[in-house]
Protein backbone atom coordinates (compact mmCIF):
# COMPACT_ATOMS: atom_id res chain seq x y z
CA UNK A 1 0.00 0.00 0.00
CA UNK A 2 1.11 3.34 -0.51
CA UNK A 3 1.62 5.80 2.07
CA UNK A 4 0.75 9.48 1.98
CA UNK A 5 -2.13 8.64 -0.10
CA UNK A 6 -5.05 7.57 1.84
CA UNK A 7 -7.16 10.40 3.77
CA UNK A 8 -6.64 10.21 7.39
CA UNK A 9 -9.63 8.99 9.74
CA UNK A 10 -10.48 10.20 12.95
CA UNK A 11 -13.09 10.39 15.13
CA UNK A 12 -16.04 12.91 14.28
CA UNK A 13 -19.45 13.55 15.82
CA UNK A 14 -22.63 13.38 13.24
CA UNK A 15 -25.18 14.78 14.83
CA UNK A 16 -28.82 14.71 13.99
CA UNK A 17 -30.05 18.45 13.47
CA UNK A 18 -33.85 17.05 13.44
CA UNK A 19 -34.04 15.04 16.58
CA UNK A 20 -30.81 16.54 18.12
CA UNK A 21 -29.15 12.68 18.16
CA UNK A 22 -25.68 12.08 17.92
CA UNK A 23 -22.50 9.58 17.25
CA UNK A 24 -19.62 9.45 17.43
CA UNK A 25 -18.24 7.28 15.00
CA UNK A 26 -14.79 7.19 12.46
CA UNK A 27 -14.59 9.21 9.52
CA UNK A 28 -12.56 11.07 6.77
CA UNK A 29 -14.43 14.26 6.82
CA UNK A 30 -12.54 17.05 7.05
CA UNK A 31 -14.96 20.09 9.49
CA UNK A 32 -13.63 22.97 11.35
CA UNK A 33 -16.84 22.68 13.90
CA UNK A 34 -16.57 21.22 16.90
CA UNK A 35 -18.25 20.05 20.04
CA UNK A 36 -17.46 18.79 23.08
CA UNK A 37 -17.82 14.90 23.68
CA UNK A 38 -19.42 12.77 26.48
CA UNK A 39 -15.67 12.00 27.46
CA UNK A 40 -14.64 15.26 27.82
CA UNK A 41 -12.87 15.60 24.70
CA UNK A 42 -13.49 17.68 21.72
CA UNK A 43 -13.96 16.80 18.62
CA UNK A 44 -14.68 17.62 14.55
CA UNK A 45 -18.77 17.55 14.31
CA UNK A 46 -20.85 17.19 11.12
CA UNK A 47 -24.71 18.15 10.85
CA UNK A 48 -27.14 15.55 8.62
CA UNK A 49 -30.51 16.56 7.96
CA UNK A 50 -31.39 13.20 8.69
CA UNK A 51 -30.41 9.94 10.56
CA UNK A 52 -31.74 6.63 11.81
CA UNK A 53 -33.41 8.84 15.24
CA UNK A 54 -35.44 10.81 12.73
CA UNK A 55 -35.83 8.92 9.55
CA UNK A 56 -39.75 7.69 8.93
CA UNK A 57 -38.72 4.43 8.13
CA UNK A 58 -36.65 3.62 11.48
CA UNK A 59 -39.29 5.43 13.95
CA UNK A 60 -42.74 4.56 12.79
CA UNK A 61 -44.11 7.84 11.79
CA UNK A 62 -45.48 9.15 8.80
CA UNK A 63 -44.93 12.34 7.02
CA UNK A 64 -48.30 13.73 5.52
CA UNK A 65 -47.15 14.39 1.56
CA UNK A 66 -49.07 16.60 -1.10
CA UNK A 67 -50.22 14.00 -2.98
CA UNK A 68 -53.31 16.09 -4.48
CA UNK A 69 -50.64 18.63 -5.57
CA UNK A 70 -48.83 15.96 -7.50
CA UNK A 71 -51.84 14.56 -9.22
CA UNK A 72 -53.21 18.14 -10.00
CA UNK A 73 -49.52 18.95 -11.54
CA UNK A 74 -49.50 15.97 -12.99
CA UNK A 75 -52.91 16.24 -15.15
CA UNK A 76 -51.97 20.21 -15.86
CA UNK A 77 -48.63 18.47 -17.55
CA UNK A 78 -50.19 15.29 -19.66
CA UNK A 79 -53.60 15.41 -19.29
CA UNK A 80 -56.13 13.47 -17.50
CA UNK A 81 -56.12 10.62 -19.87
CA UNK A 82 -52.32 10.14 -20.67
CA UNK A 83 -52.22 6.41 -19.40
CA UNK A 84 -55.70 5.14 -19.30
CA UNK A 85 -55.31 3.32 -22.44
CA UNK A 86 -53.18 0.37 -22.94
């Protein structure tokens, strides 16, 4: 293996900004924010709109979508009858 080539990996904090969850986990990333860990250290952190704490599919809930908007945008672009037909 070469050296000097592979990004370095260190610990980083991803934190949740939805449900406020966090990790601390291994990572390339390269942030200049940080936060103060659990342990008393400090350490890189990286915001995700979204994680297993706040993602519909992991907890359970349902997000109400606009499904009569996309229908209505959908006629207005091919027409009520586009696909009835085979």
């Amino acid at each position: 293996m070469r050296s000097g080539i592979h990004p370095i990996s260190r610990p980083v904090v991803f934190r949740d900004r939805t449900s406020g969850f966090q990790l601390l986990t291994r990572s390339t990333i390269d942030t200049q924010q940080t936060v103060e860990w659990e342990d008393g250290a400090t350490y890189p952190i990286v915001d995700v709109e979204i994680s297993s704490a706040s993602h519909p599919f992991y907890t359970g809930t349902s997000r109400v979508l606009d499904t009569a908007g996309r229908v209505e945008r959908f006629e207005r672009r091919y027409g009520r009858t586009a696909s009835l037909h085979h």
